[in-house]
N, C-alpha and C. Protein backbone atom coordinates (compact mmCIF):
# COMPACT_ATOMS: atom_id res chain seq x y z
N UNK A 1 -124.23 37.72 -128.51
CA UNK A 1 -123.06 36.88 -128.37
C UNK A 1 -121.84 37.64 -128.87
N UNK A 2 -120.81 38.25 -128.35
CA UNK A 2 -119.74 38.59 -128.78
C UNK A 2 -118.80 37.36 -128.90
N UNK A 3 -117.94 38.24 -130.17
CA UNK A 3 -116.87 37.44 -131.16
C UNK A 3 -115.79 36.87 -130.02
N UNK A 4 -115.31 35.55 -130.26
CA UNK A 4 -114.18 35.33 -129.15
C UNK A 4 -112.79 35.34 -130.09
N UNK A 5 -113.08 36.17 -130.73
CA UNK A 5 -111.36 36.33 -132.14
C UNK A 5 -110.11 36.26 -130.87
N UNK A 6 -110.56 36.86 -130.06
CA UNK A 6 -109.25 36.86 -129.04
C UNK A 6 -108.84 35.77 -128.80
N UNK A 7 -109.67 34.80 -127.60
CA UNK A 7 -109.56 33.82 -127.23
C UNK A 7 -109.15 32.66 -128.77
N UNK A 8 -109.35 32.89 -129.70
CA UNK A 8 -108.89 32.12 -131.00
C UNK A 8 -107.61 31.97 -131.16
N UNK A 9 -107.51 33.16 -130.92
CA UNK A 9 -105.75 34.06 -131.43
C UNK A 9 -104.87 33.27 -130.96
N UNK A 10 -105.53 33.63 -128.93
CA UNK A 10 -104.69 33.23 -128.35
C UNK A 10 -104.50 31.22 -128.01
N UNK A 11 -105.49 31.18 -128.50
CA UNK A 11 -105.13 29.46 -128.38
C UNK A 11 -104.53 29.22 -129.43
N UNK A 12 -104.24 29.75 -130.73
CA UNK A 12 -103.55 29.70 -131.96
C UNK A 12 -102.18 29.52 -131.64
N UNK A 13 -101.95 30.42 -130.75
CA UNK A 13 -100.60 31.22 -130.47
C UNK A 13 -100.17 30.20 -129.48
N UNK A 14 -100.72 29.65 -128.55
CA UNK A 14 -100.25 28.77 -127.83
C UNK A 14 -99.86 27.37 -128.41
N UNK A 15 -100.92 27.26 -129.40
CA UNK A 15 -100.57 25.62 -129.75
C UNK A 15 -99.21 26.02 -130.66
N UNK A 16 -98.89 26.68 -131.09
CA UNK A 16 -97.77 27.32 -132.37
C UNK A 16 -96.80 27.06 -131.13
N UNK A 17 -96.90 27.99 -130.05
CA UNK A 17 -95.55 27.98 -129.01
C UNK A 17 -95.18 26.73 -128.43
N UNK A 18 -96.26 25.57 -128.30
CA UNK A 18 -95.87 24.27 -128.11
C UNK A 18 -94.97 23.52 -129.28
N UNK A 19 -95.62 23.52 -130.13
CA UNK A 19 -94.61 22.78 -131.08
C UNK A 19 -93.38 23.42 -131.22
N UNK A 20 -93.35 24.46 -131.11
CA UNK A 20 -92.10 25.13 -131.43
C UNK A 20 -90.73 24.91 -130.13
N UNK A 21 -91.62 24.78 -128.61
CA UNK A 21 -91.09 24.19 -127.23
C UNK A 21 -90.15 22.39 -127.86
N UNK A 22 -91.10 21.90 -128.32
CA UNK A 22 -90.59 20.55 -128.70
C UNK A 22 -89.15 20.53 -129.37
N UNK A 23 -89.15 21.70 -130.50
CA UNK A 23 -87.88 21.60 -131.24
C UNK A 23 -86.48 22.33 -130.46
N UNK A 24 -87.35 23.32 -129.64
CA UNK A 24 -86.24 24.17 -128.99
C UNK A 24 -85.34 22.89 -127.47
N UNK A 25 -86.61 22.49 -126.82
CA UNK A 25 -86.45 21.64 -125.75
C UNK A 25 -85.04 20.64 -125.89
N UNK A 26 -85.29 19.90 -128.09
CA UNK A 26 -84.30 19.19 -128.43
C UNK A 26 -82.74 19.67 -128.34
N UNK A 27 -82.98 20.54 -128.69
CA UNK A 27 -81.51 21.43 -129.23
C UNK A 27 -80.89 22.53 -127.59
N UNK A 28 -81.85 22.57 -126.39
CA UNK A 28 -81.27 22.67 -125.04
C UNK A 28 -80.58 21.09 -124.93
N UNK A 29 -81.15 20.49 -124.82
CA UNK A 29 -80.75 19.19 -124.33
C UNK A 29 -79.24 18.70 -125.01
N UNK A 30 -78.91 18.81 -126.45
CA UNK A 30 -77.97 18.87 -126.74
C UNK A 30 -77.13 19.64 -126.44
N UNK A 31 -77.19 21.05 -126.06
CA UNK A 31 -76.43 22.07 -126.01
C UNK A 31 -75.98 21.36 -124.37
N UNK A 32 -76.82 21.28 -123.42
CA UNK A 32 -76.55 20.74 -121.97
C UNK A 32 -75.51 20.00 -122.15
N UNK A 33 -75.72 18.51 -123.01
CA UNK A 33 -75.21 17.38 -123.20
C UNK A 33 -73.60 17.90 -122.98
N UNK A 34 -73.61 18.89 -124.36
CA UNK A 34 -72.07 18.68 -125.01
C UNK A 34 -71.17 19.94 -124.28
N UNK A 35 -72.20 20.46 -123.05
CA UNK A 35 -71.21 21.46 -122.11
C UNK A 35 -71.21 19.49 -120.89
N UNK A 36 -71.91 19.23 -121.26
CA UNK A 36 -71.36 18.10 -119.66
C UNK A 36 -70.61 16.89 -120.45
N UNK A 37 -70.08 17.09 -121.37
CA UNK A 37 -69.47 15.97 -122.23
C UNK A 37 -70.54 14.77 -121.94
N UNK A 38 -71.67 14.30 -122.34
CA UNK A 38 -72.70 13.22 -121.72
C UNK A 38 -73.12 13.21 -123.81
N UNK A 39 -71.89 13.57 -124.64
CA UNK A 39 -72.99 12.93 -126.00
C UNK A 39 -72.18 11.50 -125.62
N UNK A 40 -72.61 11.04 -126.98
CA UNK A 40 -72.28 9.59 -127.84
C UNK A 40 -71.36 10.08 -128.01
N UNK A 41 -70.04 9.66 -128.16
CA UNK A 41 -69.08 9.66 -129.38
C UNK A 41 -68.55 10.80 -128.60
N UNK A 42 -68.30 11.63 -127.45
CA UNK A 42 -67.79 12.86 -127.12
C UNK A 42 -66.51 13.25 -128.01
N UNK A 43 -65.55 12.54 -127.78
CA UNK A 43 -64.02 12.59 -127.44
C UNK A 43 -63.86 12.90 -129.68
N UNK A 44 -64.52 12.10 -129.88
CA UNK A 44 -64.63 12.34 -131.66
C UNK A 44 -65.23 13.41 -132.10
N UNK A 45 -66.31 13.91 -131.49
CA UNK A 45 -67.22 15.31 -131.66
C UNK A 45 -65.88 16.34 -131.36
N UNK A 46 -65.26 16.34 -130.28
CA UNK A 46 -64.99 17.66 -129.66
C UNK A 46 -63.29 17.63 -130.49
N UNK A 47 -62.96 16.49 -131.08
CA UNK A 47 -62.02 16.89 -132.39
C UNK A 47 -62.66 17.36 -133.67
N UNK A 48 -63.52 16.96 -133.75
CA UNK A 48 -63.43 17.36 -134.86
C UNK A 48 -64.41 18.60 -135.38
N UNK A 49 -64.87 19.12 -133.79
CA UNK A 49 -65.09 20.48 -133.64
C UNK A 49 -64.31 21.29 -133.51
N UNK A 50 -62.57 20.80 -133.08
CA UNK A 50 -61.97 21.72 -132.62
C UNK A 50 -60.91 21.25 -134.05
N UNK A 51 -61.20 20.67 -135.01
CA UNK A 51 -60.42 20.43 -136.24
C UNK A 51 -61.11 21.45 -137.25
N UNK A 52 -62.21 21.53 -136.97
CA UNK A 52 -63.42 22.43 -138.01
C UNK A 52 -62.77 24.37 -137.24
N UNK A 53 -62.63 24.01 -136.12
CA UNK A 53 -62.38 25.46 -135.68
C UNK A 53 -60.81 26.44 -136.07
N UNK A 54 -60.12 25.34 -136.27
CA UNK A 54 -58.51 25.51 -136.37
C UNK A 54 -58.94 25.67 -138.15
N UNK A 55 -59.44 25.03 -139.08
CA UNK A 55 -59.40 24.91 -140.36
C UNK A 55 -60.24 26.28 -140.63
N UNK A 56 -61.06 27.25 -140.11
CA UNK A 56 -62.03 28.23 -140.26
C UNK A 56 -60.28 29.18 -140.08
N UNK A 57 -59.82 29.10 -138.63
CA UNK A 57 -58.98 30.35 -138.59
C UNK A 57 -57.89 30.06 -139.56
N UNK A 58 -57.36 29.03 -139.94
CA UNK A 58 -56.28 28.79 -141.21
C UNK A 58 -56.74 29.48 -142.26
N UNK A 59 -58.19 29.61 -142.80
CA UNK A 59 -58.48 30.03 -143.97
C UNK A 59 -58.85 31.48 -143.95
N UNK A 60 -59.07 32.11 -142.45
CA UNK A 60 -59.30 33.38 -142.25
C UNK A 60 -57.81 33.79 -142.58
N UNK A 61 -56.82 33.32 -141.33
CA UNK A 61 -55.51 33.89 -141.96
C UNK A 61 -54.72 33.48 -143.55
N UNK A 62 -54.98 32.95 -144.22
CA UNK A 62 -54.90 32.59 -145.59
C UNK A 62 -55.45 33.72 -146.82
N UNK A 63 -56.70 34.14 -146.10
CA UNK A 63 -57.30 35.06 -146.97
C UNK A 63 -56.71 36.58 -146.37
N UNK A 64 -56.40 36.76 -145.79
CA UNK A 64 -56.01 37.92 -144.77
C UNK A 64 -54.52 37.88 -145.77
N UNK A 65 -53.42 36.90 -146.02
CA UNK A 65 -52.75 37.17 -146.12
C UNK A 65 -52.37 37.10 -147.70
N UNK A 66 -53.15 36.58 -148.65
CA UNK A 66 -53.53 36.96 -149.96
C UNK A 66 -54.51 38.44 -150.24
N UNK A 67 -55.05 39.03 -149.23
CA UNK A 67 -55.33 40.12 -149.27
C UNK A 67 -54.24 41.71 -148.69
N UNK A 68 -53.35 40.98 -148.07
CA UNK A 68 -52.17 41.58 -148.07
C UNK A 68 -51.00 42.04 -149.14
N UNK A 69 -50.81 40.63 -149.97
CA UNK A 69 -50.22 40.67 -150.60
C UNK A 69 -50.21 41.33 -151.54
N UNK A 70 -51.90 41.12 -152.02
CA UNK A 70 -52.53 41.92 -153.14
C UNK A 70 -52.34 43.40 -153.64
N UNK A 71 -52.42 44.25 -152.06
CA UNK A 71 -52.54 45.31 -152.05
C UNK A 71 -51.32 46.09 -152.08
């Protein structure tokens, strides 16, 4: 009788890639969603994504320009 370590492996490896399909599957579906504007709440998400994005480059140029000064 030879060892089926392979065939083990590989059903290991498959059931691992399923669960892992489940979490990825979630986070396509959102990503889809919020390119087709189709979330909940769109119009509030996409401020205050684009409030989070404006407040990142304020503090990039903030630090940019206390690192100017500095020098």
């Amino acid at each position: 009788m030879k060892p089926c370590y392979p065939l083990i492996i590989a059903a290991l490896i498959t059931l691992s890639a399923c669960d892992q399909n489940n979490a990825n599957s979630s986070a396509v579906k959102d990503n889809v969603d919020d390119a087709l504007d189709r979330r909940p709440g769109e119009k509030v998400r996409d401020a205050a994504e684009d409030a989070g994005d404006k407040l990142k480059g304020a503090g990039k140029e903030i630090k940019e320009t206390i690192k100017d000064a500095t020098n």
